[in-house]
Every structure is written in structure tokens, then in C-alpha cells.
Protein backbone atom coordinates (compact mmCIF):
# COMPACT_ATOMS: atom_id res chain seq x y z
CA UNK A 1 0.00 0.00 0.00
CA UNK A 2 1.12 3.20 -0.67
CA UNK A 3 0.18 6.69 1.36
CA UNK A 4 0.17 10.18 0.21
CA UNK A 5 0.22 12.48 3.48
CA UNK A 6 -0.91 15.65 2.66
CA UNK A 7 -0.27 18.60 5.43
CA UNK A 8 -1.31 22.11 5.95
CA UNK A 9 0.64 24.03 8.49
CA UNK A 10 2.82 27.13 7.69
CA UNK A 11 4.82 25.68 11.20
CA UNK A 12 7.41 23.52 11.33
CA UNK A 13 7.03 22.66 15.20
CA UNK A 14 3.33 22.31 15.62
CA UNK A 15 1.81 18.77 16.49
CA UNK A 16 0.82 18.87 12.46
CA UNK A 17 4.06 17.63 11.37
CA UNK A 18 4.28 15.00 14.28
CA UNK A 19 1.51 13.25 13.63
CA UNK A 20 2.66 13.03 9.81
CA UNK A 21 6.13 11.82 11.03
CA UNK A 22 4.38 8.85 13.47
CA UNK A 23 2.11 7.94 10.70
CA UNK A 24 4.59 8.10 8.06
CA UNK A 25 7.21 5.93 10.70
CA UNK A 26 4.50 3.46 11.58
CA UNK A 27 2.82 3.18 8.05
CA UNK A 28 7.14 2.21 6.95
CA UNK A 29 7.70 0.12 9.69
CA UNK A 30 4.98 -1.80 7.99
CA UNK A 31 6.15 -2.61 4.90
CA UNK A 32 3.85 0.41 3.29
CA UNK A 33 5.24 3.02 1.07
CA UNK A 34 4.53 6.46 2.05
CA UNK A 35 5.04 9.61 0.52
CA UNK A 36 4.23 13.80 2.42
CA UNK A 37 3.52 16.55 0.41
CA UNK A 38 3.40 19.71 3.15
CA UNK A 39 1.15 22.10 1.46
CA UNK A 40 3.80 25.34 2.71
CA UNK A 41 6.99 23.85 2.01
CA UNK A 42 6.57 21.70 -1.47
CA UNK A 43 7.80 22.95 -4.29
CA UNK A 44 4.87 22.23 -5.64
CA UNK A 45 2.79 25.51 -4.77
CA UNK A 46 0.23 26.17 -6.68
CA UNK A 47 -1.48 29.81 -7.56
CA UNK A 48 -5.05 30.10 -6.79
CA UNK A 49 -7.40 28.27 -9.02
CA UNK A 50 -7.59 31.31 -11.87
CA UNK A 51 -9.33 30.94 -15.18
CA UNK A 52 -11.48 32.50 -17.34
CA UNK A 53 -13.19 29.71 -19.25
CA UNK A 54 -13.91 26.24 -17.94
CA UNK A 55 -11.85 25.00 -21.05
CA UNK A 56 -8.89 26.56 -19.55
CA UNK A 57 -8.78 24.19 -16.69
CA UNK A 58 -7.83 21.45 -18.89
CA UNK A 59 -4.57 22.98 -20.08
CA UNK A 60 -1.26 21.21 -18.73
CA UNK A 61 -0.03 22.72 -15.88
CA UNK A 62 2.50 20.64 -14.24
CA UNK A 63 2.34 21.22 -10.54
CA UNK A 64 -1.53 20.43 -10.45
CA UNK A 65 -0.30 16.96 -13.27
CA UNK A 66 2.62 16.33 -10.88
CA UNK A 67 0.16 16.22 -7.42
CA UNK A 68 -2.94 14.66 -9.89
CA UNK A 69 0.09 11.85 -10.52
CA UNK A 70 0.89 11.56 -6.88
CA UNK A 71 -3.07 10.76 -5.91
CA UNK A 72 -3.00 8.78 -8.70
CA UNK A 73 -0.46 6.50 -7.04
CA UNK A 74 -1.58 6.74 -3.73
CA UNK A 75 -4.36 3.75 -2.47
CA UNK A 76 -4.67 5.87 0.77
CA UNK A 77 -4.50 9.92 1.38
CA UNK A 78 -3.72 11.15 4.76
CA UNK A 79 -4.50 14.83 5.23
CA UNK A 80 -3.39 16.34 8.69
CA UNK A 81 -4.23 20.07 9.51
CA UNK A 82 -5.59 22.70 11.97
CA UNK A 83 -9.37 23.71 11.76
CA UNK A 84 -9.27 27.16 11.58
CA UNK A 85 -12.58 29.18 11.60
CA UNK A 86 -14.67 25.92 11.49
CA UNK A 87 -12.91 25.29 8.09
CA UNK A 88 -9.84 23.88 6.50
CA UNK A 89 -7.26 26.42 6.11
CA UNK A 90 -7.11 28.49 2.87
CA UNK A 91 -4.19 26.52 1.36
CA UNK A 92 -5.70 23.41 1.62
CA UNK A 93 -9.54 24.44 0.13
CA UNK A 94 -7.17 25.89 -2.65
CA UNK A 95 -5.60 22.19 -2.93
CA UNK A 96 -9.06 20.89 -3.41
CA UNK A 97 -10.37 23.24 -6.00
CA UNK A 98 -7.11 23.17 -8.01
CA UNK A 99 -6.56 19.33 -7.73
CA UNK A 100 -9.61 17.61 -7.49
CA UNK A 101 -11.05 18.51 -10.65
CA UNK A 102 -13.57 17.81 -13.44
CA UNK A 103 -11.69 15.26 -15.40
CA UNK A 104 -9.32 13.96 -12.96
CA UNK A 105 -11.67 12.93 -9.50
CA UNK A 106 -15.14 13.18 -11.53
CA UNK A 107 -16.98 13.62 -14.61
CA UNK A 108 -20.13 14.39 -15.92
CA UNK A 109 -21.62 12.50 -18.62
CA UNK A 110 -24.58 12.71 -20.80
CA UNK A 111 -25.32 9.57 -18.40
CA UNK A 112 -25.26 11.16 -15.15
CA UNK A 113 -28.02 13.51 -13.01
CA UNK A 114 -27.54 14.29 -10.03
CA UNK A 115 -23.86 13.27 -9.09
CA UNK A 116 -20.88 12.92 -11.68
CA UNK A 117 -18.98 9.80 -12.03
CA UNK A 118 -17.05 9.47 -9.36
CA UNK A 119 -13.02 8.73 -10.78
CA UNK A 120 -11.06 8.19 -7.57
CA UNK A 121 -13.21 5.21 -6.68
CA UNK A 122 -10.88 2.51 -4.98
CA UNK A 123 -8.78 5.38 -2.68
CA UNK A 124 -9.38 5.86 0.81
CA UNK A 125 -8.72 8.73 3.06
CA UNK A 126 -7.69 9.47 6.81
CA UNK A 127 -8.69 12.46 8.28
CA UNK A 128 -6.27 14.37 11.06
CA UNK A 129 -7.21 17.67 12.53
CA UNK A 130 -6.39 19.78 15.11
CA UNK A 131 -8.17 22.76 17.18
CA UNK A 132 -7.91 24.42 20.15
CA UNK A 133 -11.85 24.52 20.95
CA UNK A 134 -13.58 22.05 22.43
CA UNK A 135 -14.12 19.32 20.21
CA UNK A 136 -17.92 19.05 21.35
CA UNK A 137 -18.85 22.21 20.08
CA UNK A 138 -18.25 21.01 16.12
CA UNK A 139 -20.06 18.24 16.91
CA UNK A 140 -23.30 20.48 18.68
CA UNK A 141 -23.58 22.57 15.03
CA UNK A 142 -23.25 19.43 13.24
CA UNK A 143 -20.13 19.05 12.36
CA UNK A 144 -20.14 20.90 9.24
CA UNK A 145 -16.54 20.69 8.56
CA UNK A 146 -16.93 16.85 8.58
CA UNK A 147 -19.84 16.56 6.00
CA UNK A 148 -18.28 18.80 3.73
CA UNK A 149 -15.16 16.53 3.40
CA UNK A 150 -16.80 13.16 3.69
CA UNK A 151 -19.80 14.06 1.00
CA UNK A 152 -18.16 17.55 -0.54
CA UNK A 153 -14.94 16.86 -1.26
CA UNK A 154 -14.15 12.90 -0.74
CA UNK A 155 -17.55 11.74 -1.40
CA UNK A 156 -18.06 13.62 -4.62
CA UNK A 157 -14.83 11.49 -6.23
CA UNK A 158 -15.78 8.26 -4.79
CA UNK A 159 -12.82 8.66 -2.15
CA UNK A 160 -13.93 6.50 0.99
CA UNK A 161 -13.25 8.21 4.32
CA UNK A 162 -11.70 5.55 6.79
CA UNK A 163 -11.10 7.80 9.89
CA UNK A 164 -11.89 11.00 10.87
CA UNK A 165 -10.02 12.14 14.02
CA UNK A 166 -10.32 15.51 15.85
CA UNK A 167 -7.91 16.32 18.73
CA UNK A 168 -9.31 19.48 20.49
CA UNK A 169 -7.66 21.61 22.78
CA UNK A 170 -4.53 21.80 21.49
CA UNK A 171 -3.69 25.13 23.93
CA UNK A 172 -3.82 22.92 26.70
CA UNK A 173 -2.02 19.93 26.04
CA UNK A 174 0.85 18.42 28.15
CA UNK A 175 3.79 16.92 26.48
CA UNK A 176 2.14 13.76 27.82
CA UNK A 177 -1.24 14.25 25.98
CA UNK A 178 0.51 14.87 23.05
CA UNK A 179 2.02 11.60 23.44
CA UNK A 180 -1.06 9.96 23.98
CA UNK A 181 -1.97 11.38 20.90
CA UNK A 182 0.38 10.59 18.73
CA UNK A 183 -0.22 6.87 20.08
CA UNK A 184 -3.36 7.11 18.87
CA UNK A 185 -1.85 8.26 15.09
CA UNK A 186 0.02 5.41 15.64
CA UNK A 187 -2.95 2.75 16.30
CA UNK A 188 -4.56 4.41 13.28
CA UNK A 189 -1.63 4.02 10.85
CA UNK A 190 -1.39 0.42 12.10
């Protein structure tokens, strides 16, 4: 099996990146390939999605053919990242709209109605997020951050969401519920 972790942090010392090193350790200690592609520091970045007519998005770019080729490859993606605002952060909604495309995750045909064909059918996804509110309070307005992923972004491609995992209160954490934490990464990855 082979993993794509994809992370969105501008920091190099938050908890982000050590949950993407235990799951990249324990996913390699497994006999799994495993790839991370952090959102900030790739060289990779892509522009905001910018076009004028829908035709243009088909025009070879080769950052957004280069990450299309890494999902491609990839039987499992892992994205890891802060909620900020009740919402991924900006980088990584700008990963969706500029990578997940018509064409390359779905398609409409003359045969579909409501929902395109979904063309990343057969990939799974892990979910890893941090926050520093109380977890319970995404889940009292429904979670909207959740359902937006799993149907929205995941769904709509055919991507099957394996885990989602939220670890709240990040401003209070001890070094030793971090650890706990990262255990759980750990179970996850196993």
C-alpha cells in the first residue's frame, strides 16, 4: 500500500508535522510506502485556481499533473491540519479546488443527473485535525466541517473516508497528551 500524506501548516514545530512523522514511521515500519507533500513547504505551490473559461482548466499545468500523478499513485491519502474558523485552512480548500477537478476525481456525462462519475473510486482517506476549541462544540452545530469533506470533497470522487479524528484543545495539552496522541496516530496508521 502506498500513502500520500498531505499537510497544511505554515509551522514547522506544531503537532501537524508529528503526527505526519508517526504515521509516516508506523505506516514504513509496515512494509507500506509512504510519501508527504506539506502544502507550505513543497515545491509544488500552486497559484489560486484562476481561469477565465472552464476550457482553460484542462490545459497542462505541471504542478496540479505532478500532485494529480501523486493521488493517482496513492491507495490511501492522509491529510493532517488545523481547523481554523470551522474550516480547513485556505491553502488546503485551494488544494481541493485546483486538484480535485472535473476530469481527474469526476466527470459528468450525458449519463449522469444528479452526481458525476465518481473517478477516484478505490482510494481511501484518513482524516487528522487539530483545534484548540472544544471538540464538542463542532459536533453540537453538526459538524459541518466533517460533512463537507466526507460528501463535498471525498464523497463527490468516490474517495472513501476511513477515519476521521479531531484532537481538540490543542492550547492545553501536556507533552504527555501529546504523546497519547500521537499513540493514537500510531494505532490508526497500524
Amino acid at each position: 500500500m502506498h500513502s500520500l500524506i498531505i499537510t497544511a501548516h505554515p509551522s514547522t514545530k506544531g503537532f501537524t508535522p508529528a503526527m505526519a512523522q508517526r504515521y509516516r514511521e508506523t505506516k514504513e515500519k509496515n512494509g507500506h510506502t509512504v510519501e508527504v507533500l506539506d502544502l507550505y513547504k513543497t515545491d509544488l505551490k500552486m497559484g489560486y485556481l484562476d481561469y477565465e473559461e472552464k476550457a482553460d482548466m484542462k490545459k497542462p499545468d505541471a504542478i496540479r499533473d505532478s500532485i494529480q500523478a501523486k493521488i493517482t499513485a496513492a491507495d490511501e491519502l492522509v491529510f493532517i491540519f488545523p481547523i481554523w474558523h470551522v474550516n480547513v485552512p485556505a491553502i488546503l480548500k485551494n488544494f481541493f479546488d485546483t486538484i480535485f477537478t472535473g476530469g481527474f476525481a469526476y466527470q459528468y456525462t450525458k449519463d449522469t443527473f444528479l452526481f458525476p462519475k465518481k473517478l477516484l473510486v478505490g482510494k481511501t482517506a484518513r482524516v487528522f485535525c487539530t483545534c484548540d476549541a472544544f471538540g464538542i462544540l463542532y459536533w453540537l452545530i453538526g459538524n459541518p466541517l466533517r460533512v463537507i469533506l466526507q460528501l463535498g470533497v471525498f464523497g463527490w470522487c468516490g474517495i472513501k473516508v476511513k477515519s476521521y479524528t479531531v484532537f481538540d484543545r490543542m492550547r492545553k495539552k501536556s507533552p504527555e497528551d501529546c504523546q497519547k496522541m500521537l499513540e493514537k496516530v500510531e494505532k490508526i496508521a497500524s
